[in-house]
Protein backbone atom coordinates (compact mmCIF):
# COMPACT_ATOMS: atom_id res chain seq x y z
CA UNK A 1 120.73 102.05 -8.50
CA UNK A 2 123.92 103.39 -10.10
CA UNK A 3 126.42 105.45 -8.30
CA UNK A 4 127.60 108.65 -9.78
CA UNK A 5 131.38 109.03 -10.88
CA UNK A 6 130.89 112.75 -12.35
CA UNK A 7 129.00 116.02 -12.58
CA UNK A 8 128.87 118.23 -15.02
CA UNK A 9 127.77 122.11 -14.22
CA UNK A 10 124.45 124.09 -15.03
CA UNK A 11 124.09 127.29 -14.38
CA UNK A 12 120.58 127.69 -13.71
CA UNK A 13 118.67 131.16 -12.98
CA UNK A 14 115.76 128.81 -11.26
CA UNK A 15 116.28 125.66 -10.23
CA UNK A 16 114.10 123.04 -12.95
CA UNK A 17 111.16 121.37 -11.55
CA UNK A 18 112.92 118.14 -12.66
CA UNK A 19 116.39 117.72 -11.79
CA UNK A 20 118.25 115.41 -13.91
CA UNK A 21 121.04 112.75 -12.78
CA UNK A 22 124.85 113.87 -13.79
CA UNK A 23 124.18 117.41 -13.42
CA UNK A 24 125.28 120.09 -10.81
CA UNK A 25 122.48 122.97 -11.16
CA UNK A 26 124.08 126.49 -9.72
CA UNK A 27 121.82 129.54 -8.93
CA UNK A 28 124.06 132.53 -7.76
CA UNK A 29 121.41 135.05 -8.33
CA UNK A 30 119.27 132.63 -5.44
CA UNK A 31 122.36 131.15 -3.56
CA UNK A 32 121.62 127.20 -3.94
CA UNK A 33 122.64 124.14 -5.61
CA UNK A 34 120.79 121.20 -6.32
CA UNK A 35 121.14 117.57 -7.83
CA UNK A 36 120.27 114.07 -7.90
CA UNK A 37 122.06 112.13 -5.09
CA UNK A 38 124.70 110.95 -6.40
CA UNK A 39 124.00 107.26 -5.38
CA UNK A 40 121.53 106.84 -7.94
CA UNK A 41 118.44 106.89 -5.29
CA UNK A 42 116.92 109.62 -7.41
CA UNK A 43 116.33 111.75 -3.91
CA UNK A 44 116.82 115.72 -4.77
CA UNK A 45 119.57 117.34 -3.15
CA UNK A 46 119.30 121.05 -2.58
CA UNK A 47 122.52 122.85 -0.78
CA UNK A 48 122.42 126.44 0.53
CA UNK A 49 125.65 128.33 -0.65
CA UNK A 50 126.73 130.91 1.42
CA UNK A 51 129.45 132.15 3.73
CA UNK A 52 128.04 129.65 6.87
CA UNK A 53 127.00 126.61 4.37
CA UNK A 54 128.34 125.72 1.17
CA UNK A 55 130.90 127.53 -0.93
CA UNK A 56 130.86 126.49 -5.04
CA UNK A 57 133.70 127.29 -7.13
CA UNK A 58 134.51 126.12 -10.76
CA UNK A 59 137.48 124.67 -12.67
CA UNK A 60 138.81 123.63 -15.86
CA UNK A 61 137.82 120.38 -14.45
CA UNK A 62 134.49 120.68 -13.73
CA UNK A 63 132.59 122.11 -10.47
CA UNK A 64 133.18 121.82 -6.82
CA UNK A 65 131.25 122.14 -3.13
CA UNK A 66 132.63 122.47 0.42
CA UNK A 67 131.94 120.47 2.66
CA UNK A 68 131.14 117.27 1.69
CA UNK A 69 127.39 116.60 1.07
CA UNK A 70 125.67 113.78 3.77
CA UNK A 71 122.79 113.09 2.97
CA UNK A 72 121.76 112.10 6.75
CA UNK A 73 117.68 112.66 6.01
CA UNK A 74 117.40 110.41 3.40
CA UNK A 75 117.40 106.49 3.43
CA UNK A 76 120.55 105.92 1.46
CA UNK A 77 122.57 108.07 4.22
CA UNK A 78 125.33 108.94 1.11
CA UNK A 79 128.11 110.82 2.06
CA UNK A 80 130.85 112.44 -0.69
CA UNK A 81 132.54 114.73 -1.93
CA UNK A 82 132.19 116.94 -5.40
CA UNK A 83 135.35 117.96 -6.20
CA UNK A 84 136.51 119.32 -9.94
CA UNK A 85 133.36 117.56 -11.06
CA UNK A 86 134.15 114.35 -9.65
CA UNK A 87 132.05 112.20 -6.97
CA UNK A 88 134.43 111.22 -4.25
CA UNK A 89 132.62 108.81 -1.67
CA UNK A 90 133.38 108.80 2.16
């Protein structure tokens, strides 16, 4: 198991049937995000964006979500950040 450092931005119209580590998957059109947790657990992530749950923005530095993302229902309990395309761990 190998913790993420980075993520790089997809912008998706659907969301793949297989997610792949590294990458930040976007759907405006649907209002979600998705990606591998980025502790290397392979567990999908799928956040809801929207003026009550996560807001996405993008930079010259990569992509971003608000608030953090804890991962409470899975069995690695990660908790981070994704900011400018970095992972930054709680």
């Amino acid at each position: 198991m190998t913790k993420m450092t980075m993520l790089r931005l997809q912008r998706v119209h659907y969301m793949p049937k297989e997610l792949e580590p590294g990458i930040l998957y976007v759907s405006e059109e649907f209002d979600v995000a998705g990606h591998i947790c980025a502790c290397g657990c392979g567990n999908e992530v799928m956040t809801p964006l929207g003026p009550t749950e996560w807001s996405f923005a993008e930079s010259s530095d990569g992509p971003s979500l608000t608030p953090s993302i804890g991962n409470w229902q899975l069995p690695c309990k990660s908790h981070y950040w994704i900011s400018g395309g970095k992972i930054e761990w709680s």
